[in-house]
N, C-alpha and C. Protein backbone atom coordinates (compact mmCIF):
# COMPACT_ATOMS: atom_id res chain seq x y z
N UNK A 1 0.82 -1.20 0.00
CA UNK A 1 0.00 0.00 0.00
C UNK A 1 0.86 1.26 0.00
N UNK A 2 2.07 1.61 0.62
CA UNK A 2 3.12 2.55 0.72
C UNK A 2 3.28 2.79 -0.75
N UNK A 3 3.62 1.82 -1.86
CA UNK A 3 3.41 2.25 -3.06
C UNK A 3 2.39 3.28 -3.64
N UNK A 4 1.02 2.70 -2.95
CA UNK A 4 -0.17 3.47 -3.87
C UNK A 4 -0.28 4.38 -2.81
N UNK A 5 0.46 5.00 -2.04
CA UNK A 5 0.30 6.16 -1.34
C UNK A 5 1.52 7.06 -1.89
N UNK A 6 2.77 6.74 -2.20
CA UNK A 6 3.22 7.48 -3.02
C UNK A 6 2.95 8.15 -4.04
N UNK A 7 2.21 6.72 -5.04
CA UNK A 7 2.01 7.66 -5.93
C UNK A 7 1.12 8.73 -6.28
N UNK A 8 0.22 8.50 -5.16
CA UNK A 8 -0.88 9.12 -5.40
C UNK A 8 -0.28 10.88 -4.86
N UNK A 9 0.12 10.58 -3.62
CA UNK A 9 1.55 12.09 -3.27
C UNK A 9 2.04 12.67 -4.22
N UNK A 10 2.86 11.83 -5.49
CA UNK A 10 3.44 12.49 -6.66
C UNK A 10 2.52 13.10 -7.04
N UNK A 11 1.34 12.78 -7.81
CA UNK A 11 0.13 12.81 -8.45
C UNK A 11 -0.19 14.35 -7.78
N UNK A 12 -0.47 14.19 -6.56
CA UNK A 12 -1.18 15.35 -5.92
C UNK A 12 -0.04 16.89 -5.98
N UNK A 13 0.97 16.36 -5.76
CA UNK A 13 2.01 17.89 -6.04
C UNK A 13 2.27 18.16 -7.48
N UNK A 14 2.32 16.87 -8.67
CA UNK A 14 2.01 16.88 -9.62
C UNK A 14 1.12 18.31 -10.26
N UNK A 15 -0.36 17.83 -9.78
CA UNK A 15 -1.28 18.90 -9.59
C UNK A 15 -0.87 19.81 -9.57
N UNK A 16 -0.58 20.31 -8.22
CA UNK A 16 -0.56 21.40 -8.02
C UNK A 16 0.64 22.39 -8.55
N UNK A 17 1.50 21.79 -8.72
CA UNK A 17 2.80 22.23 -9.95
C UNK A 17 1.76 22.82 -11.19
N UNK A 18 1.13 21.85 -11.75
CA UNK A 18 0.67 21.90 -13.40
C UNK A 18 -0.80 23.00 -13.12
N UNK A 19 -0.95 23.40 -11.92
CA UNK A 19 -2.33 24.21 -11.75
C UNK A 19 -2.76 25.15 -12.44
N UNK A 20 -1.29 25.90 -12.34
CA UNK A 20 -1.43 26.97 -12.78
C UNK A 20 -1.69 26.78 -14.97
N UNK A 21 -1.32 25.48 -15.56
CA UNK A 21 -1.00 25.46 -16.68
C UNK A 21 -2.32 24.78 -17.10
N UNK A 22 -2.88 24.28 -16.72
CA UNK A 22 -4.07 23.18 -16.59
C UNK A 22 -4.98 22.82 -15.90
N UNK A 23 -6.43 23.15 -16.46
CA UNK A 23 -7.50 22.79 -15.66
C UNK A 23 -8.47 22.08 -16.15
N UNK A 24 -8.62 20.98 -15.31
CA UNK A 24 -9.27 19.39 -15.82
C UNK A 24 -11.03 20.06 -15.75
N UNK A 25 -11.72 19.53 -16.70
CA UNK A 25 -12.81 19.56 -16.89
C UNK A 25 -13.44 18.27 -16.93
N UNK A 26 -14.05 17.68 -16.01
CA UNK A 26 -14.48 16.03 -15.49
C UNK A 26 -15.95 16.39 -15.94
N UNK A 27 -16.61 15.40 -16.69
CA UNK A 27 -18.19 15.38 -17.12
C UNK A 27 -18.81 13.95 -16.62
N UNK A 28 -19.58 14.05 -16.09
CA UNK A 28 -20.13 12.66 -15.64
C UNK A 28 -21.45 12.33 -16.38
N UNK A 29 -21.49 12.06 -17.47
CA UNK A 29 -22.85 11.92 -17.82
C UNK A 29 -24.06 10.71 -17.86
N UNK A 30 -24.67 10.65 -16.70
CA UNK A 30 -25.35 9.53 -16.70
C UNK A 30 -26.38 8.73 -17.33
N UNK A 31 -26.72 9.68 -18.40
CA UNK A 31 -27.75 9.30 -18.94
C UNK A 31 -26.72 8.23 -20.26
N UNK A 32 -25.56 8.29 -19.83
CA UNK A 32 -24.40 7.28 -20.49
C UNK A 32 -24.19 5.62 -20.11
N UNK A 33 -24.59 5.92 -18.50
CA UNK A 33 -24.01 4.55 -18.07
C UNK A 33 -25.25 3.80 -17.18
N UNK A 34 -25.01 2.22 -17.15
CA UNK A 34 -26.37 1.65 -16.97
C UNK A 34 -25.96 0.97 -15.90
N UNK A 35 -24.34 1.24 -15.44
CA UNK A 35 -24.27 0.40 -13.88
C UNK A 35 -22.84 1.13 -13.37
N UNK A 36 -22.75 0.90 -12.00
CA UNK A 36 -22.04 2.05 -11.26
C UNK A 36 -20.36 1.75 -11.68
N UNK A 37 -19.95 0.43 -12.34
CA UNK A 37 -18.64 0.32 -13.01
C UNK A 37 -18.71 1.10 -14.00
N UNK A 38 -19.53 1.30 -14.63
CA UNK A 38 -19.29 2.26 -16.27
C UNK A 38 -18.68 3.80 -15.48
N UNK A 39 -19.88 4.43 -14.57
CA UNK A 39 -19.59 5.24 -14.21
C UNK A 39 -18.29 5.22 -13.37
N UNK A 40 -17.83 4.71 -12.54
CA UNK A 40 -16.20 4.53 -12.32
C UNK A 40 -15.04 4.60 -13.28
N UNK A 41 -15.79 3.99 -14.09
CA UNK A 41 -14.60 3.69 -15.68
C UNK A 41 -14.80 5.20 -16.14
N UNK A 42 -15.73 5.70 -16.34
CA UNK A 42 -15.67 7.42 -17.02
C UNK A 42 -15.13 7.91 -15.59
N UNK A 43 -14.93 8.23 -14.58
CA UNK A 43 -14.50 9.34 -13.98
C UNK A 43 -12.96 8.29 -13.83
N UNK A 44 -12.34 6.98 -13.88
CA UNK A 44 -11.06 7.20 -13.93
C UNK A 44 -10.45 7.49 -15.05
N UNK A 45 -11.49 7.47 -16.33
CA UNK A 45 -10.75 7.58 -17.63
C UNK A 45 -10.32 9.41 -17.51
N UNK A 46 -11.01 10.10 -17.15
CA UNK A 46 -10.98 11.43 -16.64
C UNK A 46 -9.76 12.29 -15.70
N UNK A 47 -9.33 11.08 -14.84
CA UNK A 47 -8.03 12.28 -14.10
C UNK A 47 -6.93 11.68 -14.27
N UNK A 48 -6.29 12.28 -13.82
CA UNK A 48 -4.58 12.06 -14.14
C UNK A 48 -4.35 10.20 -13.57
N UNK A 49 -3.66 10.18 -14.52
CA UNK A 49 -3.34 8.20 -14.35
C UNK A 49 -2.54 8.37 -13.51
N UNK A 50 -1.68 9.15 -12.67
CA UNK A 50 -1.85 8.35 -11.34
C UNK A 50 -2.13 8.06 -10.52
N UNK A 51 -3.33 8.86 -10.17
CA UNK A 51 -4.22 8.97 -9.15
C UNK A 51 -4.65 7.75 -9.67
N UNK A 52 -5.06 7.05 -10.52
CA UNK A 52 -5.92 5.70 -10.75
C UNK A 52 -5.57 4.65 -10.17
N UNK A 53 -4.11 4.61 -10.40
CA UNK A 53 -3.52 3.33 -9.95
C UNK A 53 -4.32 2.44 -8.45
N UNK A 54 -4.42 3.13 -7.37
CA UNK A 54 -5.03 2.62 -6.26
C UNK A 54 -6.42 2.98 -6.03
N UNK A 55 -7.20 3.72 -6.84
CA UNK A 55 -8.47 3.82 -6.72
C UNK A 55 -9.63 2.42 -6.55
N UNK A 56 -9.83 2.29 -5.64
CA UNK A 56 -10.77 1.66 -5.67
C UNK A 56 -12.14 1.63 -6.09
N UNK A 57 -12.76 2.79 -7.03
CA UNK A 57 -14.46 2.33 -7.94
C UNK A 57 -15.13 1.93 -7.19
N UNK A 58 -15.11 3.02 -5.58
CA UNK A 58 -16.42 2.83 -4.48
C UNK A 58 -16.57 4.12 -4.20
N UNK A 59 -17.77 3.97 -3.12
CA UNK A 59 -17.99 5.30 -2.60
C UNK A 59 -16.85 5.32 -1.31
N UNK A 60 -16.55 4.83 -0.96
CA UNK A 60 -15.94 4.69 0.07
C UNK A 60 -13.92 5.31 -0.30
N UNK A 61 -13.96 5.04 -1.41
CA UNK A 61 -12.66 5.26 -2.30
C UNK A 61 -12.68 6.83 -2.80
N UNK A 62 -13.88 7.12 -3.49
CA UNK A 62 -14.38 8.60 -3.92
C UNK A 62 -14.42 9.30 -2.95
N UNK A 63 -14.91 9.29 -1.46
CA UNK A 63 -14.41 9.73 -0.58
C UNK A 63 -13.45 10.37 0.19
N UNK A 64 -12.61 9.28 0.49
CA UNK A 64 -11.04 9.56 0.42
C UNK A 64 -10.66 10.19 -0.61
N UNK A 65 -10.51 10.47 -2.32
CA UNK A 65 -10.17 10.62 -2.97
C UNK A 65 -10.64 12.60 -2.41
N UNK A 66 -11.64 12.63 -2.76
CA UNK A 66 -12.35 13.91 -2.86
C UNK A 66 -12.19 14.52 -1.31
N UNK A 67 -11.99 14.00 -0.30
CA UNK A 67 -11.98 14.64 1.03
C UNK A 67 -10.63 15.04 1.22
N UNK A 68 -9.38 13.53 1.18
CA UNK A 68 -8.65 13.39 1.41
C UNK A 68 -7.28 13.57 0.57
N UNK A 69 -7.82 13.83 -0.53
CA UNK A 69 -6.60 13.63 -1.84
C UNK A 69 -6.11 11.97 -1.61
N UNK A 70 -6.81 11.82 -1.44
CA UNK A 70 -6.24 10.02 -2.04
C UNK A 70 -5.89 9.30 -3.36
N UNK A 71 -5.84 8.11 -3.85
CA UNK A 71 -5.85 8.02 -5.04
C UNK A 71 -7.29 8.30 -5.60
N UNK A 72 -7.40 8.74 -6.43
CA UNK A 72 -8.76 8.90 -7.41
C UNK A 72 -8.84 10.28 -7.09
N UNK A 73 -7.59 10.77 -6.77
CA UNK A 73 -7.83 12.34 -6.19
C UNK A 73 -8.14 13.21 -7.74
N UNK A 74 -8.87 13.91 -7.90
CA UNK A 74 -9.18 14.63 -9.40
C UNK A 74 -8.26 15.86 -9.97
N UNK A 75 -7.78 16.04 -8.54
CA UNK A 75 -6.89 17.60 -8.90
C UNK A 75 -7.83 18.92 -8.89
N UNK A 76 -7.39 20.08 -9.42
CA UNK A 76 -8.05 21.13 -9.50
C UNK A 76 -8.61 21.18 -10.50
N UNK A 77 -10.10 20.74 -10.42
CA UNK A 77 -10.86 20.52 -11.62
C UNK A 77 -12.36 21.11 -11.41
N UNK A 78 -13.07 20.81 -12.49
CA UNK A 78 -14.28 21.06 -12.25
C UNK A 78 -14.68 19.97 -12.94
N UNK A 79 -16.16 19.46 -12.22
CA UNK A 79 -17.17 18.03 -12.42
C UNK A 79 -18.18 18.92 -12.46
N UNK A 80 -18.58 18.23 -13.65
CA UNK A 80 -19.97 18.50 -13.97
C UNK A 80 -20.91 16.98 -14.04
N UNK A 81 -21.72 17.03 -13.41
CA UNK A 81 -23.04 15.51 -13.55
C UNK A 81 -23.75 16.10 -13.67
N UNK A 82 -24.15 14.70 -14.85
CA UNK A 82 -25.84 15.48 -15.57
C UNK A 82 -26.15 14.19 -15.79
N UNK A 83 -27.55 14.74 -15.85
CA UNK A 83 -28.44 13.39 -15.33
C UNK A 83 -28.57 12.64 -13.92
N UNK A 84 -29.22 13.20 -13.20
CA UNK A 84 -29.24 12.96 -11.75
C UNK A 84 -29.84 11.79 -11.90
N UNK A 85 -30.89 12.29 -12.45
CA UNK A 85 -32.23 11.11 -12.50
C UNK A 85 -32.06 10.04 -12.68
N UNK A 86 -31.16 9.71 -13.74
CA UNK A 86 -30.43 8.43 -14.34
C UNK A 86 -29.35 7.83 -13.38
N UNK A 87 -28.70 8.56 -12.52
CA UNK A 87 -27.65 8.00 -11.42
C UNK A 87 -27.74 7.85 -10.28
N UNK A 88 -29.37 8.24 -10.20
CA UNK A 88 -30.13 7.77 -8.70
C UNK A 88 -30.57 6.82 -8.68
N UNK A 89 -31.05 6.35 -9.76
CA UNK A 89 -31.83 4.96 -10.12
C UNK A 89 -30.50 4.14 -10.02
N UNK A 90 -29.18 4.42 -10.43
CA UNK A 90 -28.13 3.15 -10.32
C UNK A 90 -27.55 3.17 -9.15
N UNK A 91 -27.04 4.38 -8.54
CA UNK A 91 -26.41 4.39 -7.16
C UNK A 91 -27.03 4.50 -5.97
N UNK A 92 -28.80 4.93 -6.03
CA UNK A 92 -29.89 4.85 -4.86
C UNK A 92 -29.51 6.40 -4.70
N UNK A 93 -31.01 6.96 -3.77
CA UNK A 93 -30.74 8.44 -3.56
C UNK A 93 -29.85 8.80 -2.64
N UNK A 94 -29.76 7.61 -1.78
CA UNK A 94 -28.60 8.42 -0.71
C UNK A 94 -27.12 8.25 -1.07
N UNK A 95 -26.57 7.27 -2.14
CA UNK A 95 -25.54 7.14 -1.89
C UNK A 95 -25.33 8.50 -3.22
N UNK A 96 -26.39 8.92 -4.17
CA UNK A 96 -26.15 9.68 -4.73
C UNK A 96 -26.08 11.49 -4.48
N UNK A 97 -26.53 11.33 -3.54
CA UNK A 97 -26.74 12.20 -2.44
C UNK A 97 -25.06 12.79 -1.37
N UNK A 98 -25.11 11.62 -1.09
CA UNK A 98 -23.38 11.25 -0.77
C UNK A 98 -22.64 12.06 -1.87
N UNK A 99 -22.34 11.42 -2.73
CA UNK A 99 -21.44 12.05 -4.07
C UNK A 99 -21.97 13.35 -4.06
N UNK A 100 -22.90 13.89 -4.35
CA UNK A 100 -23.11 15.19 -4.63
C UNK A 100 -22.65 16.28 -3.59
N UNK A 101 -22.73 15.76 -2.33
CA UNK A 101 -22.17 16.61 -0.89
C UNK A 101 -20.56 16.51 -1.07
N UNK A 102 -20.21 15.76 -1.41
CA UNK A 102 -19.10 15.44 -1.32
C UNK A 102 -17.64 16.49 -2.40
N UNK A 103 -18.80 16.55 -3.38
CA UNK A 103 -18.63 17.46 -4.56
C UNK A 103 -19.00 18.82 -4.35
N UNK A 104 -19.48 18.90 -3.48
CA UNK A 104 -19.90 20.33 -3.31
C UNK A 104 -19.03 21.16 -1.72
N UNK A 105 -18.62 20.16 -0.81
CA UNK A 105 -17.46 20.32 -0.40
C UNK A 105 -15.85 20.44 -0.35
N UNK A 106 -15.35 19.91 -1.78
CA UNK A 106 -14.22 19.63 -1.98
C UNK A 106 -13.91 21.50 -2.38
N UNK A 107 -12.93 21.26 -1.46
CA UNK A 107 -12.49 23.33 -1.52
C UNK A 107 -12.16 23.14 -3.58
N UNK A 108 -11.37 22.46 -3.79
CA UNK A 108 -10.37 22.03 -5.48
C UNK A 108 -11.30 22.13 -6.52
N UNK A 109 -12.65 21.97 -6.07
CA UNK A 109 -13.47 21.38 -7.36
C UNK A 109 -15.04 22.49 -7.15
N UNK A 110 -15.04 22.69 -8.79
CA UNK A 110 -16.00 23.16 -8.94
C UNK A 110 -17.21 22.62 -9.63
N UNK A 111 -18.05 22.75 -8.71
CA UNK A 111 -18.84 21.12 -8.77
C UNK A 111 -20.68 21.96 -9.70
N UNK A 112 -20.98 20.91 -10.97
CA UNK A 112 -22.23 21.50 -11.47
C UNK A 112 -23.03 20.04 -11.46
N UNK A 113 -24.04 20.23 -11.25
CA UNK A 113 -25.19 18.94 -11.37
C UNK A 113 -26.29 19.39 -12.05
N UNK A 114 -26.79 19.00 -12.77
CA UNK A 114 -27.86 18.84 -13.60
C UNK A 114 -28.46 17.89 -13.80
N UNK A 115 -30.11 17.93 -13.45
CA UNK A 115 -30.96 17.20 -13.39
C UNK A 115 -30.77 16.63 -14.97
């Protein structure tokens, strides 16, 4: 695990080095995906590969990632989700509910949702 905590460290000063040169634009669009791996697979296809390496494709991982700068950390970006409607029905309202707080707390990210 000391591995995937490194790299995810590189990753994160990475960031913040390239901040000033680059700003990630993350789209989540659900009216895309029909189960909560698709949607994992679009938001790791989305940030810097090395944050991926130890991501775990949970809420529990997105968490850490978004609270903590963990792996699956996004950087200084902005997420946009659209299609609520469509990602409540796959992830349930609370855990989608979850993600959305979560996104709307992260100081890094500028967070848009659309029904």
């Amino acid at each position: 695990m000391l591995g995937c905590y490194s790299s995810w460290v590189q990753s994160i000063l990475k960031d913040k080095v390239e901040s000033d040169q680059e700003y990630r634009r993350i789209i989540l669009d659900g009216y895309s995906y029909k189960t909560k791996s698709e949607f994992w697979d679009d938001y790791t296809d989305q940030i810097p590969i090395d944050s991926v390496k130890c991501f775990g494709k949970n809420l529990d991982a997105f968490s850490d990632a978004i609270t903590g700068g963990g792996p699956g950390f996004p950087g200084n970006c902005s997420i946009e989700i659209i299609g609520i409607k469509k990602l409540t029905e796959i992830f349930g309202k609370s855990d989608m509910n979850l993600i959305i707080d979560l996104l709307k707390r992260a100081r890094f990210v500028d967070s848009k949702v659309e029904e």
